[in-house]
C-alpha atoms as a PDB file:
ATOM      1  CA  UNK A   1    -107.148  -7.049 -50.086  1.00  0.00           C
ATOM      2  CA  UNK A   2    -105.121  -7.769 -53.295  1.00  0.00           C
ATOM      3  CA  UNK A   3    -104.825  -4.293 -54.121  1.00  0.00           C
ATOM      4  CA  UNK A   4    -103.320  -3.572 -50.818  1.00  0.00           C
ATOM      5  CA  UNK A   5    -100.871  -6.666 -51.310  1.00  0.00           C
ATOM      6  CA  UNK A   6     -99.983  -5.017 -54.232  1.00  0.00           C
ATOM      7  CA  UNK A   7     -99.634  -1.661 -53.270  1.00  0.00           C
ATOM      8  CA  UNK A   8     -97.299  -2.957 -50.820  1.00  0.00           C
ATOM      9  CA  UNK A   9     -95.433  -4.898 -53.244  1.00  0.00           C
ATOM     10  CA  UNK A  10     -94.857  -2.392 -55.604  1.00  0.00           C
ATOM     11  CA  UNK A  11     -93.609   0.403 -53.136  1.00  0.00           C
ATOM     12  CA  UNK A  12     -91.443  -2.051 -51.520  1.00  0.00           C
ATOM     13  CA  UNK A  13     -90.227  -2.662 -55.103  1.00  0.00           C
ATOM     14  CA  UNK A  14     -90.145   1.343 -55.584  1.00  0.00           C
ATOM     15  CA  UNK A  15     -87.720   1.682 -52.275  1.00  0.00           C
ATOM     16  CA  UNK A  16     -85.302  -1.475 -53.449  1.00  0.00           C
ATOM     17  CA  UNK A  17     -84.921   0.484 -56.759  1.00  0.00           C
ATOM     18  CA  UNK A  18     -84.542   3.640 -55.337  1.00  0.00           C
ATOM     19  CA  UNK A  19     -81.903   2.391 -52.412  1.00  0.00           C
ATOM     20  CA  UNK A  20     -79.636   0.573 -55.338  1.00  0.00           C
ATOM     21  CA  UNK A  21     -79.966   3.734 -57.977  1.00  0.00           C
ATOM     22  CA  UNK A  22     -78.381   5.729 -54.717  1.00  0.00           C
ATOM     23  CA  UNK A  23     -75.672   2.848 -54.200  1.00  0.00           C
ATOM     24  CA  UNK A  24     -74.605   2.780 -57.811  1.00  0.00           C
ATOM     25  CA  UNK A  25     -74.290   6.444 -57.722  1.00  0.00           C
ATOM     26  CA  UNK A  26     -72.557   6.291 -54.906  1.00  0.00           C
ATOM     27  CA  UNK A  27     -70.739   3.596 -56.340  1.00  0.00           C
ATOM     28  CA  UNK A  28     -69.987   5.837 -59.564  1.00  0.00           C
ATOM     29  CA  UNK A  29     -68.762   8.582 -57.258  1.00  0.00           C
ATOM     30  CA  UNK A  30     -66.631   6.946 -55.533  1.00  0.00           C
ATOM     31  CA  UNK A  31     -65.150   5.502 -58.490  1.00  0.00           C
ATOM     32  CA  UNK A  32     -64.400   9.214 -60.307  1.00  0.00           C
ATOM     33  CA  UNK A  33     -62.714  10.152 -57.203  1.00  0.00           C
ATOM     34  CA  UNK A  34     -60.953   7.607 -56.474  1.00  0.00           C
ATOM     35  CA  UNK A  35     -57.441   8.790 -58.336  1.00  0.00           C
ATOM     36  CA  UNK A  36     -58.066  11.779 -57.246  1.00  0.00           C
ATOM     37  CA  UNK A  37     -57.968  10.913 -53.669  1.00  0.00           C
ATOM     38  CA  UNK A  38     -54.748   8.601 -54.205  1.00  0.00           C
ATOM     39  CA  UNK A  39     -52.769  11.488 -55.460  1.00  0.00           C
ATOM     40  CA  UNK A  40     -54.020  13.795 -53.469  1.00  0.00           C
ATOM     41  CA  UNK A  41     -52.834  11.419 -50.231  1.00  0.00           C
ATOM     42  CA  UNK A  42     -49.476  10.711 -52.272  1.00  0.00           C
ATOM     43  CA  UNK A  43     -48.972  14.395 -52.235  1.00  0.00           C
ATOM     44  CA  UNK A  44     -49.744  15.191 -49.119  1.00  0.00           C
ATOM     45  CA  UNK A  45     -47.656  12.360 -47.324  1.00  0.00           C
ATOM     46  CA  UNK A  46     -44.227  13.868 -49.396  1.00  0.00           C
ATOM     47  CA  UNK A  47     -45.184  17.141 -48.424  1.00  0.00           C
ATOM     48  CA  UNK A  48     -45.249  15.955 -44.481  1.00  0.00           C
ATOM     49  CA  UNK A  49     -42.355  13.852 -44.968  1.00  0.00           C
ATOM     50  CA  UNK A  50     -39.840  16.353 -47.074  1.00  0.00           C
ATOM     51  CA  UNK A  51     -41.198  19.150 -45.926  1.00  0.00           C
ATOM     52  CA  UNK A  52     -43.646  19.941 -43.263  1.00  0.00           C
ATOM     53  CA  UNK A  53     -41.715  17.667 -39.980  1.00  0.00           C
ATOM     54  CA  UNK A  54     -38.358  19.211 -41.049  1.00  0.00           C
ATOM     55  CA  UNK A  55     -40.422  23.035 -40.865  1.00  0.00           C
ATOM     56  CA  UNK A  56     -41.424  22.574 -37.669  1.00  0.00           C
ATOM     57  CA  UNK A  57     -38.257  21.247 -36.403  1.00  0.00           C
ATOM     58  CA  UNK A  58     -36.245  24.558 -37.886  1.00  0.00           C
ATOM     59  CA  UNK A  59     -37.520  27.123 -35.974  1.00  0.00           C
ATOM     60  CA  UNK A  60     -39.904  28.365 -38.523  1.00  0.00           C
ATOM     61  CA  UNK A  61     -43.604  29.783 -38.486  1.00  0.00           C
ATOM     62  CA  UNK A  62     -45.179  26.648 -39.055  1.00  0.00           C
ATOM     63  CA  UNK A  63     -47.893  25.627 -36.794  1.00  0.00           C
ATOM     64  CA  UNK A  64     -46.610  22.361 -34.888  1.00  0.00           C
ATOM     65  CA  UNK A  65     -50.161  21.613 -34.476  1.00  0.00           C
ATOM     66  CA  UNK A  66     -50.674  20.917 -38.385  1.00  0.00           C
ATOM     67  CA  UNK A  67     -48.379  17.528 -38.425  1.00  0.00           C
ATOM     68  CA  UNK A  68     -50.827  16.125 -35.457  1.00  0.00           C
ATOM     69  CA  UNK A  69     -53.866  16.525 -38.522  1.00  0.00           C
ATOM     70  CA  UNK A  70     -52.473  15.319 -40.697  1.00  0.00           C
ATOM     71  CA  UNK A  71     -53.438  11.277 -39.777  1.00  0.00           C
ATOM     72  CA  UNK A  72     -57.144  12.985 -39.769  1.00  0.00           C
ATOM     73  CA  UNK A  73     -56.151  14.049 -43.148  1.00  0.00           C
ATOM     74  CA  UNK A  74     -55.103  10.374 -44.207  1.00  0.00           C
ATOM     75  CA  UNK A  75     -57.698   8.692 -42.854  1.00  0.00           C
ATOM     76  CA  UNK A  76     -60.102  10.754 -44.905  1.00  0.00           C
ATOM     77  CA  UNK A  77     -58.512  10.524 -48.215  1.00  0.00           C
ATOM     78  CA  UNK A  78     -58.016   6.402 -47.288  1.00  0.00           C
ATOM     79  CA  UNK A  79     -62.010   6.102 -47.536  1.00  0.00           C
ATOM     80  CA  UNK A  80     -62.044   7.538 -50.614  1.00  0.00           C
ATOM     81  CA  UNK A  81     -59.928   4.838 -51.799  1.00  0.00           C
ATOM     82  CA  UNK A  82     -60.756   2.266 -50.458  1.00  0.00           C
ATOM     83  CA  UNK A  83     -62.769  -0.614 -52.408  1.00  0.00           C
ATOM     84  CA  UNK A  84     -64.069  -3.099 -50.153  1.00  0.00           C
ATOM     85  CA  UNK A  85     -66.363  -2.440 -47.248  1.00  0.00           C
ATOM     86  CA  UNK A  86     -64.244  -3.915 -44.742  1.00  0.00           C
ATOM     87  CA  UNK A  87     -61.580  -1.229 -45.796  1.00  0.00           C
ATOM     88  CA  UNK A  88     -63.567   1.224 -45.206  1.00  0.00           C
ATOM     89  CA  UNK A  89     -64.953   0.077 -41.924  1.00  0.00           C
ATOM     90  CA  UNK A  90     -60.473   0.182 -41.171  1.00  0.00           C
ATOM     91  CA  UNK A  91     -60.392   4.023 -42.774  1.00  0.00           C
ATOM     92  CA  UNK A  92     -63.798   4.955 -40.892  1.00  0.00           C
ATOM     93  CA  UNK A  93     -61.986   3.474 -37.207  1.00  0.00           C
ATOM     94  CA  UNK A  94     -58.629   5.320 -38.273  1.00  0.00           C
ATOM     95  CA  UNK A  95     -60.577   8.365 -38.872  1.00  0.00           C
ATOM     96  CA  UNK A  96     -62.164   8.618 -35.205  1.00  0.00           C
ATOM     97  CA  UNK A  97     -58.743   7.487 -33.979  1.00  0.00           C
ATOM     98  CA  UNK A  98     -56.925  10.799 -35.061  1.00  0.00           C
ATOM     99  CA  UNK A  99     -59.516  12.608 -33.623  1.00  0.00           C
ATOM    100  CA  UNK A 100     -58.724  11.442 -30.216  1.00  0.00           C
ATOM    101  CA  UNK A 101     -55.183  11.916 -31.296  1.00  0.00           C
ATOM    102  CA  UNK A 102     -55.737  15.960 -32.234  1.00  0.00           C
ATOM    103  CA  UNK A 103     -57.479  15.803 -28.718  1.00  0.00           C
ATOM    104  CA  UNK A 104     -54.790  14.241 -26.464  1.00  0.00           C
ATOM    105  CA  UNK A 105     -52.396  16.526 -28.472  1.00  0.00           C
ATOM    106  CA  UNK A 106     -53.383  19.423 -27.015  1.00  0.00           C
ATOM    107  CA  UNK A 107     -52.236  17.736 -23.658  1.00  0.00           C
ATOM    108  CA  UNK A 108     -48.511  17.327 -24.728  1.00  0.00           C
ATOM    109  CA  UNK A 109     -47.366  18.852 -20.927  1.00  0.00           C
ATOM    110  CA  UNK A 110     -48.455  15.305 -19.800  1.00  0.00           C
ATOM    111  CA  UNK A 111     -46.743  12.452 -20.515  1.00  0.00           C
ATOM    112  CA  UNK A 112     -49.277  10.163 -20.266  1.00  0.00           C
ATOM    113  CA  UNK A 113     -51.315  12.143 -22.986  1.00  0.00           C
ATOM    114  CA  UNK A 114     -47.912  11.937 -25.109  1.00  0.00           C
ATOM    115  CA  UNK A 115     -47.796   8.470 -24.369  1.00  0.00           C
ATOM    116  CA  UNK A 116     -51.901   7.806 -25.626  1.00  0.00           C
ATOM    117  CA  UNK A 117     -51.612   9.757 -28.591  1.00  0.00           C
ATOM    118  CA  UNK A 118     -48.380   7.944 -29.592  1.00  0.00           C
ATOM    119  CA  UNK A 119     -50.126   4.524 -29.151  1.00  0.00           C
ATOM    120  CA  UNK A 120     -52.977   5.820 -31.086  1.00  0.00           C
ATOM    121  CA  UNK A 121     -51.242   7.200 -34.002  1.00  0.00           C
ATOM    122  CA  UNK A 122     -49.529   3.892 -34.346  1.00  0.00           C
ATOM    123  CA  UNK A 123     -52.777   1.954 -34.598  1.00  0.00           C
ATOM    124  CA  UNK A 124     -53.893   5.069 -36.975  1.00  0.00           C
ATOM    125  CA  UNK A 125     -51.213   4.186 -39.431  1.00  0.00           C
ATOM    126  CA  UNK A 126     -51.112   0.732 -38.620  1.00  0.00           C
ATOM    127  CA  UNK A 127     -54.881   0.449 -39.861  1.00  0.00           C
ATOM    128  CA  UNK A 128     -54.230   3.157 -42.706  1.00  0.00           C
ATOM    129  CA  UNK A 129     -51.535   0.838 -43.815  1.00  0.00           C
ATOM    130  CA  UNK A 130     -53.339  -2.311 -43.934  1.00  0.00           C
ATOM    131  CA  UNK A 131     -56.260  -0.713 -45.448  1.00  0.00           C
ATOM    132  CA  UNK A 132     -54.065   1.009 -48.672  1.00  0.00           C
ATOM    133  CA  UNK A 133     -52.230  -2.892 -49.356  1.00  0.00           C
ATOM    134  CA  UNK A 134     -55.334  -4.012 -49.663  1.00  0.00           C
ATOM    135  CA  UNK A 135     -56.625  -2.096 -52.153  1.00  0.00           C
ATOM    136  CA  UNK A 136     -53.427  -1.507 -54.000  1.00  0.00           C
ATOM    137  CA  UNK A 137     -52.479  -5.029 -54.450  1.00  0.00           C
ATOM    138  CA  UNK A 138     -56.251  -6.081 -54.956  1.00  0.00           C
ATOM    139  CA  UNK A 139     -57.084  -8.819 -57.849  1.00  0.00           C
ATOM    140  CA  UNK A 140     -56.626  -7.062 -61.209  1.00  0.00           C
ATOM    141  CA  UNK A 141     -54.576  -5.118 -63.669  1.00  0.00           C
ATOM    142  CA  UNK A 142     -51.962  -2.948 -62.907  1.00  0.00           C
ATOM    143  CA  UNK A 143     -52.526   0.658 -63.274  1.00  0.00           C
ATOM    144  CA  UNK A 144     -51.062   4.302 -61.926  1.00  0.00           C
ATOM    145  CA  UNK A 145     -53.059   4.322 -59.570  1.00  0.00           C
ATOM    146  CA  UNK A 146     -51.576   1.209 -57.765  1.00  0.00           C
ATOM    147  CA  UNK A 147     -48.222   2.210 -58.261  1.00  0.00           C
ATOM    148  CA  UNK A 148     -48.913   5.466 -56.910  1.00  0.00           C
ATOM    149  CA  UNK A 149     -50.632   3.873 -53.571  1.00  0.00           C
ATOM    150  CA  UNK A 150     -47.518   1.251 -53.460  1.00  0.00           C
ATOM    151  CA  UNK A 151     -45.647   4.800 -53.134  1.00  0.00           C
ATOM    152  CA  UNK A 152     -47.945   6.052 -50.477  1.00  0.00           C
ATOM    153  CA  UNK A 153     -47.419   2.423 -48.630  1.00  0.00           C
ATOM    154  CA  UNK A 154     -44.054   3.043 -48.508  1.00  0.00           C
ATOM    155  CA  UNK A 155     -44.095   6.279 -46.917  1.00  0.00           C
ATOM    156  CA  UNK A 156     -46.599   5.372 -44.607  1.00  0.00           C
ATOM    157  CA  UNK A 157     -44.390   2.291 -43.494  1.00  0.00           C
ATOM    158  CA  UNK A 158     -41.235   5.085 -42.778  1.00  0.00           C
ATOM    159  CA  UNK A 159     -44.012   6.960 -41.083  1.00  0.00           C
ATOM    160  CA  UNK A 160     -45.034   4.190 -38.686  1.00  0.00           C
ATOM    161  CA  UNK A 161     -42.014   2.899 -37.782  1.00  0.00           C
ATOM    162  CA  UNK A 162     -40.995   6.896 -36.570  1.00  0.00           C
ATOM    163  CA  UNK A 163     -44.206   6.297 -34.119  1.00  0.00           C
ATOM    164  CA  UNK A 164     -42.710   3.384 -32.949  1.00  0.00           C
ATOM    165  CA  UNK A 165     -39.199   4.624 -32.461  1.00  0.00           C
ATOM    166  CA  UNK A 166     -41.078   7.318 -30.796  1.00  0.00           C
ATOM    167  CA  UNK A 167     -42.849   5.507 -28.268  1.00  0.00           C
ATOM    168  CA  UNK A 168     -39.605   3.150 -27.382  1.00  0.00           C
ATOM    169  CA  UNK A 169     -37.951   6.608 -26.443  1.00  0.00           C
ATOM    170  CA  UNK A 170     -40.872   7.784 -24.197  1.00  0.00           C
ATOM    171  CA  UNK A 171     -40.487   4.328 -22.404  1.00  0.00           C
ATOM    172  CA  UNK A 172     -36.896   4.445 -21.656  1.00  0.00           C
ATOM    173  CA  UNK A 173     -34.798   7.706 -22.654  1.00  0.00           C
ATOM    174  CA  UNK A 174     -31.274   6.240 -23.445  1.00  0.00           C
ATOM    175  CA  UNK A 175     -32.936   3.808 -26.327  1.00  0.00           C
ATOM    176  CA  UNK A 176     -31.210   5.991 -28.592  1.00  0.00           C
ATOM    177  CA  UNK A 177     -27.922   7.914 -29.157  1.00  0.00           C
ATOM    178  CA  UNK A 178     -27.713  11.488 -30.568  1.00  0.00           C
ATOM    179  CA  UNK A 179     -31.455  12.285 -30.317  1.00  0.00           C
ATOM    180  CA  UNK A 180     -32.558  16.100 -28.947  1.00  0.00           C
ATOM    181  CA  UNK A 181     -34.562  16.902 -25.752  1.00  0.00           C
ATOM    182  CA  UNK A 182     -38.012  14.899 -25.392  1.00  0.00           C
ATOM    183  CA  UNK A 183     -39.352  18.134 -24.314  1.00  0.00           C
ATOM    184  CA  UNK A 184     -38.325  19.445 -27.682  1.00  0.00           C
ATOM    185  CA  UNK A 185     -41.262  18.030 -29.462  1.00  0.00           C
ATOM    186  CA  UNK A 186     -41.107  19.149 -33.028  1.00  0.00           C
ATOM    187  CA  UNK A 187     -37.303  18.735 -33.589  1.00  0.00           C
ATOM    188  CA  UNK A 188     -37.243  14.887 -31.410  1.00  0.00           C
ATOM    189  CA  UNK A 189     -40.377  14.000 -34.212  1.00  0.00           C
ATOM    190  CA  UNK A 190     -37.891  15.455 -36.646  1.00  0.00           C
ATOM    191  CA  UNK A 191     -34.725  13.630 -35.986  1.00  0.00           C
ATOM    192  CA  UNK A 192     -36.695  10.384 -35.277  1.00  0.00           C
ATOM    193  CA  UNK A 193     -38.082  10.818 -39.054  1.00  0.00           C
ATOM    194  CA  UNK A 194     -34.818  11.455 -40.505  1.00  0.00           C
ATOM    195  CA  UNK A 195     -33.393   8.006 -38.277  1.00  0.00           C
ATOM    196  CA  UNK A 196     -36.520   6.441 -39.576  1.00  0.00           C
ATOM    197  CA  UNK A 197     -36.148   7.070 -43.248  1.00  0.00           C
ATOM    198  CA  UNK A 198     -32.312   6.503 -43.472  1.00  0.00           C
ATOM    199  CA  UNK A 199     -32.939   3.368 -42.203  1.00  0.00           C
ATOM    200  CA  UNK A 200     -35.674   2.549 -44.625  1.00  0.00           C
ATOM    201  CA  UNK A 201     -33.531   3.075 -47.277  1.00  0.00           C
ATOM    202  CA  UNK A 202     -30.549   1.619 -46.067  1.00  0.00           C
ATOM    203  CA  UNK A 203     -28.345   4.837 -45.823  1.00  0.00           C
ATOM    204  CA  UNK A 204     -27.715   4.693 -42.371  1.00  0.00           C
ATOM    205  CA  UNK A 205     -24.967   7.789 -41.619  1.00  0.00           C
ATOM    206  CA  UNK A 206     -24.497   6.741 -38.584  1.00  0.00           C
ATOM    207  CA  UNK A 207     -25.078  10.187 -36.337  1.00  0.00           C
ATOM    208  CA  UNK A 208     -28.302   8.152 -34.378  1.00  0.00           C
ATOM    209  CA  UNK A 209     -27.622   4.780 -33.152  1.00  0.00           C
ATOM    210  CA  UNK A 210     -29.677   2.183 -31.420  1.00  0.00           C
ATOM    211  CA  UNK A 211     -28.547   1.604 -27.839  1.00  0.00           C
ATOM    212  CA  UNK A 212     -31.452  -0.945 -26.483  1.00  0.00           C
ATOM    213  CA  UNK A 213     -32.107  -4.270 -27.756  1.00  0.00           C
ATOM    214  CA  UNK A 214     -35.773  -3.532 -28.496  1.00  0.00           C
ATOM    215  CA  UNK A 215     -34.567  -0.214 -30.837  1.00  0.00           C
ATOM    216  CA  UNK A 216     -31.638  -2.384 -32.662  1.00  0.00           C
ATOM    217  CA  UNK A 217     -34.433  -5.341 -33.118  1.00  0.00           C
ATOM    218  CA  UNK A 218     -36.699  -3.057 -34.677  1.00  0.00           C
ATOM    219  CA  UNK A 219     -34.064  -0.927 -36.359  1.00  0.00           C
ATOM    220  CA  UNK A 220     -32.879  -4.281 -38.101  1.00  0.00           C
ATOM    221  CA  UNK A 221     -36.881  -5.085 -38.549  1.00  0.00           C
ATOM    222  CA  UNK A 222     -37.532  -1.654 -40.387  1.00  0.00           C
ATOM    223  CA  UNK A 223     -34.235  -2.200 -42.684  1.00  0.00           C
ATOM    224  CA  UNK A 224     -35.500  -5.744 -43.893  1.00  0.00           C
ATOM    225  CA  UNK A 225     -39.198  -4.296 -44.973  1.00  0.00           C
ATOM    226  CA  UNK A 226     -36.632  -1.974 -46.687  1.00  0.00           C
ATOM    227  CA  UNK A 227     -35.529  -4.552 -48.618  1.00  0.00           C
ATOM    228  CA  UNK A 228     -37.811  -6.617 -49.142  1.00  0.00           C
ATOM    229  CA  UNK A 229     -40.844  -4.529 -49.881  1.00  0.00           C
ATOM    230  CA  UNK A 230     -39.736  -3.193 -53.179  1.00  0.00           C
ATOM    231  CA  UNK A 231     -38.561  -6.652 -54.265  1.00  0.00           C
ATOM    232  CA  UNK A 232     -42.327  -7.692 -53.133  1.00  0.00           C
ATOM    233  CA  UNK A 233     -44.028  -4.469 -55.361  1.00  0.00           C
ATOM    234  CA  UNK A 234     -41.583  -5.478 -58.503  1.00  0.00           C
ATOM    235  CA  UNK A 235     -42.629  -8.769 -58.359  1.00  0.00           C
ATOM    236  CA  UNK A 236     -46.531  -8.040 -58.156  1.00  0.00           C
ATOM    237  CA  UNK A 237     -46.273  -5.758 -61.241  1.00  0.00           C
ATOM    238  CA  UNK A 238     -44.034  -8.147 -63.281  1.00  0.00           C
ATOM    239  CA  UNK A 239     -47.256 -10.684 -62.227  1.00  0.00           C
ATOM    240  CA  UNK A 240     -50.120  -8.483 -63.116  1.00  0.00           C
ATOM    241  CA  UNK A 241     -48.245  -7.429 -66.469  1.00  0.00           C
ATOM    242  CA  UNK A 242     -48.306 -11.082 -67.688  1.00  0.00           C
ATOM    243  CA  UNK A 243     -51.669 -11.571 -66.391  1.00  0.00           C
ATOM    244  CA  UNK A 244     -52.625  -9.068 -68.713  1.00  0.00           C
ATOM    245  CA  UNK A 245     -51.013  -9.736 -71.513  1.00  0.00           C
ATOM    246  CA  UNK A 246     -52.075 -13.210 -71.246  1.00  0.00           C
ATOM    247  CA  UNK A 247     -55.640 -11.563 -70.968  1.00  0.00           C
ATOM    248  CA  UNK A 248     -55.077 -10.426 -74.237  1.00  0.00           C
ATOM    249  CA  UNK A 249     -53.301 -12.953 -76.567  1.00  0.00           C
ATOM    250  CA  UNK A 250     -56.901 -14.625 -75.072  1.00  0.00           C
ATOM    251  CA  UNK A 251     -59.322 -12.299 -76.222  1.00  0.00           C
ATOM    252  CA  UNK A 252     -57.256 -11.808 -79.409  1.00  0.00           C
ATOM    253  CA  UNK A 253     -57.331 -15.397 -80.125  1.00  0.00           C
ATOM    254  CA  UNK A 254     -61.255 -15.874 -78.964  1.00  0.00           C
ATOM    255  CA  UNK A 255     -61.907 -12.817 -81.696  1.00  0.00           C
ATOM    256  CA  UNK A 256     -60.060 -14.250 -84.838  1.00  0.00           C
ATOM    257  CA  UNK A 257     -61.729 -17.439 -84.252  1.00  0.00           C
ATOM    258  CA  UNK A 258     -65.223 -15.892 -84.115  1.00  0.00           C
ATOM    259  CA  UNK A 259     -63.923 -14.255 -87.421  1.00  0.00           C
ATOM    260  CA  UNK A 260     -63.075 -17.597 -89.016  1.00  0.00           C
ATOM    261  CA  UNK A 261     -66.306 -19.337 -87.683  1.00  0.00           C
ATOM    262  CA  UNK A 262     -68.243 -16.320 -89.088  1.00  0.00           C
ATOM    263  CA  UNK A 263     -66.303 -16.809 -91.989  1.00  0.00           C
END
């Protein structure tokens, strides 16, 4: 009977081991790619925004089916960098979002399709979004690799707020002045990503104006986070740079006086 007990106990033991040598390997894994995967989303957001929405809207060879991926794309590389598990539970549900969103893209003749997707690739970024600030501006040190997610934040935000400009057009047409054809998908996504962007950063040239109440409230919503978002970054990193230098004058003065006890 005892020797069952512990034959029992000890392969229970054996599995506990086992499970946590996976996890920390895992763990380890995750850790090596995590850079990696923060670039690699960096460089793939300035490539969509610079580069890939303004080829589709020009006429060129492009596939306009590439730009509805790309959230698929994001989500991916946003559980790879995420650190908590509730952040990845938010990049896992993102992930199975834009795959209903490649889905009801192939339905764009519909408008109620249009409409769906839109309202899922707001909740796609939405989530992507809130997932990324939470690991960027995490407790601890400042490093690249938060300063390049604070760039990929950022984006993303410009990114969103194009979704929503989006949608408000879809629900009533004269929201906006100076925008193309609805039915002209690639270079309407276009144009509401340039509108987007400008008024991000506050250039505003004036060819696209907001005509409804709800597009000038958000329009005036989009130029604050503008604002105040790189004020906000600026003053986390000034933060986490005396944090660490405070760290160590600390562990500087903890070591000489080790030195003069030993002494």
């Amino acid at each position: 009977m005892r020797c069952n007990v512990r034959c029992v106990w000890s392969a229970d033991k054996c599995m506990k081991n086992s499970i946590n040598i996976v996890g920390d390997a895992i763990s380890q894994l995750h850790e090596s790619r995590r850079d990696a995967a923060m670039v690699a989303l960096l460089v793939t957001q300035a490539i969509t925004v610079y580069g890939l929405i303004p080829a589709t809207a020009s006429q060129s060879n492009v596939p306009v089916g590439l730009v509805g991926v790309l959230p698929l794309l994001f989500s991916a590389l946003v559980v790879l960098i995420t650190r908590t598990e509730w952040t990845f539970a938010i990049g896992s549900i993102a992930f199975a979002l834009s795959v209903a969103i490649i889905v009801l893209d192939c339905f764009q003749q519909y408008p109620l399709a249009l409409l769906g997707a839109d309202v899922l690739a707001i909740a796609t970024f939405l989530l992507l979004t809130v997932a990324i600030f939470a690991t960027v501006f995490a407790p601890g040190r400042f490093s690249v690799y938060r300063a390049l997610g604070a760039i990929v934040i950022y984006l993303n935000i410009g990114l969103l707020f194009t979704l929503v400009f989006r949608l408000i057009t879809l629900l009533s047409v004269s929201a906006f002045s100076g925008l193309p054809q609805v039915s002209d998908h690639s270079g309407f996504r276009a144009t509401l990503e340039y509108f987007s962007f400008s008024t991000l950063t506050s250039v505003g040239f004036g060819d696209i104006l907001p005509v409804s109440p709800m597009a000038r409230g958000l329009t005036i919503l989009e130029a604050s986070v503008g604002h105040l978002y790189p004020a906000t970054v600026l003053a986390r990193i000034v933060s986490m740079a005396m944090q660490a230098r405070g760290e160590h004058h600390e562990n500087e003065a903890g070591e000489t006086k080790n030195k003069l006890f030993a002494e």
